[in-house]
Every structure is written in C-alpha cells, then in structure tokens.
N, C-alpha and C. Protein backbone atom coordinates (compact mmCIF):
# COMPACT_ATOMS: atom_id res chain seq x y z
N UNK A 1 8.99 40.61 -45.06
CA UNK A 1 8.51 39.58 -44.20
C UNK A 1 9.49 38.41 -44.21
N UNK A 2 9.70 37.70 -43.14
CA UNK A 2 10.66 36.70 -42.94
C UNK A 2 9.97 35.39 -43.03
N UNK A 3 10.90 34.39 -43.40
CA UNK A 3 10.41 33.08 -43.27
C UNK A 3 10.89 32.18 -42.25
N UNK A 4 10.52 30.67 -42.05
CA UNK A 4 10.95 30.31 -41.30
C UNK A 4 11.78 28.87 -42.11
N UNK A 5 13.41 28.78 -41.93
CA UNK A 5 13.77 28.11 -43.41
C UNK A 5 13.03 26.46 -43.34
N UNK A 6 12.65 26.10 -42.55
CA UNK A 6 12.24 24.83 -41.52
C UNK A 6 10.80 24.45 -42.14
N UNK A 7 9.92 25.16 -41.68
CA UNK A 7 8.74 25.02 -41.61
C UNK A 7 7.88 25.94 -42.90
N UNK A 8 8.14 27.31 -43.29
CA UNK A 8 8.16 27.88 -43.89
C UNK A 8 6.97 28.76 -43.48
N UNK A 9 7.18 29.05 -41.88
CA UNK A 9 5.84 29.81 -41.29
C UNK A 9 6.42 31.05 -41.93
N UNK A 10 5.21 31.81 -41.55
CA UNK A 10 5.63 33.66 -41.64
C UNK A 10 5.92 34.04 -40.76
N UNK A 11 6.90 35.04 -40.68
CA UNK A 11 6.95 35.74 -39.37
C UNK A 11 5.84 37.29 -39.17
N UNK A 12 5.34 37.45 -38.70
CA UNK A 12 4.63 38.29 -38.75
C UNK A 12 4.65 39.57 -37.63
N UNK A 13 4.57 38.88 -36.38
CA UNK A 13 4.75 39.28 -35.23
C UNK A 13 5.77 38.92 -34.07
N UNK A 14 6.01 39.23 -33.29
CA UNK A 14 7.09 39.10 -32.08
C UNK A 14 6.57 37.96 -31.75
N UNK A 15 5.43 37.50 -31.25
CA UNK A 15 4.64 35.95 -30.72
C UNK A 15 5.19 34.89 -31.73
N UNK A 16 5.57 35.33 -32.92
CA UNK A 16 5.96 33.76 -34.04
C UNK A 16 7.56 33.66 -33.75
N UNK A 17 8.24 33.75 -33.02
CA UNK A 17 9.81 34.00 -32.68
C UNK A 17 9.45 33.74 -31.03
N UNK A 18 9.95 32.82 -30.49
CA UNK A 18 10.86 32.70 -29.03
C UNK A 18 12.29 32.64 -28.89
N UNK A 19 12.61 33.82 -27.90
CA UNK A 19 13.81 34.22 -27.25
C UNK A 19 14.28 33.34 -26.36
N UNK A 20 15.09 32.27 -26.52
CA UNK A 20 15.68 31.54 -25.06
C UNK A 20 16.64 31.76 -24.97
N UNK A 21 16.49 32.13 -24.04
CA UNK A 21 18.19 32.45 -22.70
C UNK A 21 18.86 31.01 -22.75
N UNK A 22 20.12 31.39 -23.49
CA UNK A 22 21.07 29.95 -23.03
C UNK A 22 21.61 29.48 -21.61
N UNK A 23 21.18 30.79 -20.64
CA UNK A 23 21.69 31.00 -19.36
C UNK A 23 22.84 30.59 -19.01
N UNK A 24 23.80 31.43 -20.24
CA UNK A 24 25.23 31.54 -19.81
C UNK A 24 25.80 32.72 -19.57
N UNK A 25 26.10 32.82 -18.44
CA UNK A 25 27.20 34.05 -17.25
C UNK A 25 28.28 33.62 -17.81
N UNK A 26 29.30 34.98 -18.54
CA UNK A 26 30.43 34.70 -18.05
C UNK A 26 31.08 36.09 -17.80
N UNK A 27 31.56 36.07 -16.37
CA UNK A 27 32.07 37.13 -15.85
C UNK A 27 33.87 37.68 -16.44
N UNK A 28 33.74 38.46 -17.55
CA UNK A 28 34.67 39.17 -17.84
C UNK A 28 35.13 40.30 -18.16
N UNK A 29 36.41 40.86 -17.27
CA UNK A 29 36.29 42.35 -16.57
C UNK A 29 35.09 42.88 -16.39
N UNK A 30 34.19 42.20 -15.08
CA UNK A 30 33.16 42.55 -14.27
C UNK A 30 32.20 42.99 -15.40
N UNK A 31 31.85 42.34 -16.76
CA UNK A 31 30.77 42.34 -17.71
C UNK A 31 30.03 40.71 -18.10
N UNK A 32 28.78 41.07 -17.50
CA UNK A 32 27.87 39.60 -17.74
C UNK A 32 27.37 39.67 -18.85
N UNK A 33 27.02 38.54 -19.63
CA UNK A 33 26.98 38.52 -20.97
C UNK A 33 26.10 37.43 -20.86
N UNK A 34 24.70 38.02 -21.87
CA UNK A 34 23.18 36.39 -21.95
C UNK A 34 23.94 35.97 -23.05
N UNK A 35 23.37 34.53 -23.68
CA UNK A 35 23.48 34.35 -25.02
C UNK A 35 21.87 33.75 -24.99
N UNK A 36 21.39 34.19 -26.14
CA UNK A 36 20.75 33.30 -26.61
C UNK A 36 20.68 32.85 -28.27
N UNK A 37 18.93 32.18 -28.39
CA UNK A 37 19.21 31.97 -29.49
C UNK A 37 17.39 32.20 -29.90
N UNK A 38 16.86 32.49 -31.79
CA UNK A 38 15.63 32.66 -31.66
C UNK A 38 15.52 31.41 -32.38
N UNK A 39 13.93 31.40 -32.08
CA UNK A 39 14.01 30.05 -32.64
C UNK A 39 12.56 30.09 -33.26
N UNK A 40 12.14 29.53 -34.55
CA UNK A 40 10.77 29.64 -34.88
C UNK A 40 9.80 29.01 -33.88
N UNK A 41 8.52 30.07 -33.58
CA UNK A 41 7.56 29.59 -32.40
C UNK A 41 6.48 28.18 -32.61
N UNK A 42 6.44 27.86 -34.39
CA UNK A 42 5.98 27.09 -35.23
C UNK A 42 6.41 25.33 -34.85
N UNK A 43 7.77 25.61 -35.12
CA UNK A 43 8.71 24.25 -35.16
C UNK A 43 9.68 23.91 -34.35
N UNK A 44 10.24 25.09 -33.75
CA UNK A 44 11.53 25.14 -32.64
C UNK A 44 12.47 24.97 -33.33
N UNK A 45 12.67 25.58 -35.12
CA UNK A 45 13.99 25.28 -35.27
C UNK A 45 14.75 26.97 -34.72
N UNK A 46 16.39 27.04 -34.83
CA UNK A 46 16.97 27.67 -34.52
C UNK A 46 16.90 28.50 -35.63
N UNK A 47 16.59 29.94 -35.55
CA UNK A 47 16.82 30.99 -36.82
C UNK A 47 18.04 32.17 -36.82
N UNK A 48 18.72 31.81 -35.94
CA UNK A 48 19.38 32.67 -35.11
C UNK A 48 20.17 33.05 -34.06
N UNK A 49 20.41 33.95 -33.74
CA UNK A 49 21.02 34.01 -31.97
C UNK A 49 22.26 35.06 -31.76
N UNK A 50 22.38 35.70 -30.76
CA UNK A 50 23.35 36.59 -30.25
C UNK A 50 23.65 36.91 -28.89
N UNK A 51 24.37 37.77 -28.39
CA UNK A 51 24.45 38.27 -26.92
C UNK A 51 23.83 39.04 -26.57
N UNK A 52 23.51 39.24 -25.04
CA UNK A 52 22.43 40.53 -24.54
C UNK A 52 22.98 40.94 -23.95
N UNK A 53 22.87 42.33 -23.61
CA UNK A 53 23.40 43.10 -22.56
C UNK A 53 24.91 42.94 -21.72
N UNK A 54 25.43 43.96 -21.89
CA UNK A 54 26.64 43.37 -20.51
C UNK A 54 26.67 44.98 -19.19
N UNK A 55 26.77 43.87 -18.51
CA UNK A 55 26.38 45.16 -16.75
C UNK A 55 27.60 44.86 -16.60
C-alpha cells in the first residue's frame, strides 16, 4: 500500500490519485506525446508523473 508523502493518506484505490494532463503536444517525427503528473486526491500534492502514449 502506498502513501501519500504530504498528507499521509492511503492509497487504496484509483479514486485517491488524480491524473492531470499537462496538455503538452509536442510533435516529433509525427509522435504526440501527453505529460502528466499524479497527484494525491487528498491534498493535491504531486506524487509523480510521466508520458502517455505517442500516435
């Protein structure tokens, strides 16, 4: 089980974690790339973050 280093919620489920889209495009050799970041659903601190998908 994870913590949250901030607040010191539990993580339990997918609902205690929000996914925000940094809603950054950047088109290279015709591959789009999200970033985001997770963030505890508790406190809004940042726990995290990576890239999504590239089309």
């Amino acid at each position: 089980m994870a913590h949250c280093p901030e607040c010191d919620a539990t993580f339990q489920a997918p609902e205690d974690v929000a996914f925000v889209d940094m809603e950054s495009e950047t088109k290279i050799f015709g591959a789009s790339k999200r970033f985001y970041i997770v963030a505890c659903d508790h406190c809004g601190a940042a726990i995290g973050g990576g890239v999504a998908g590239a089309m």
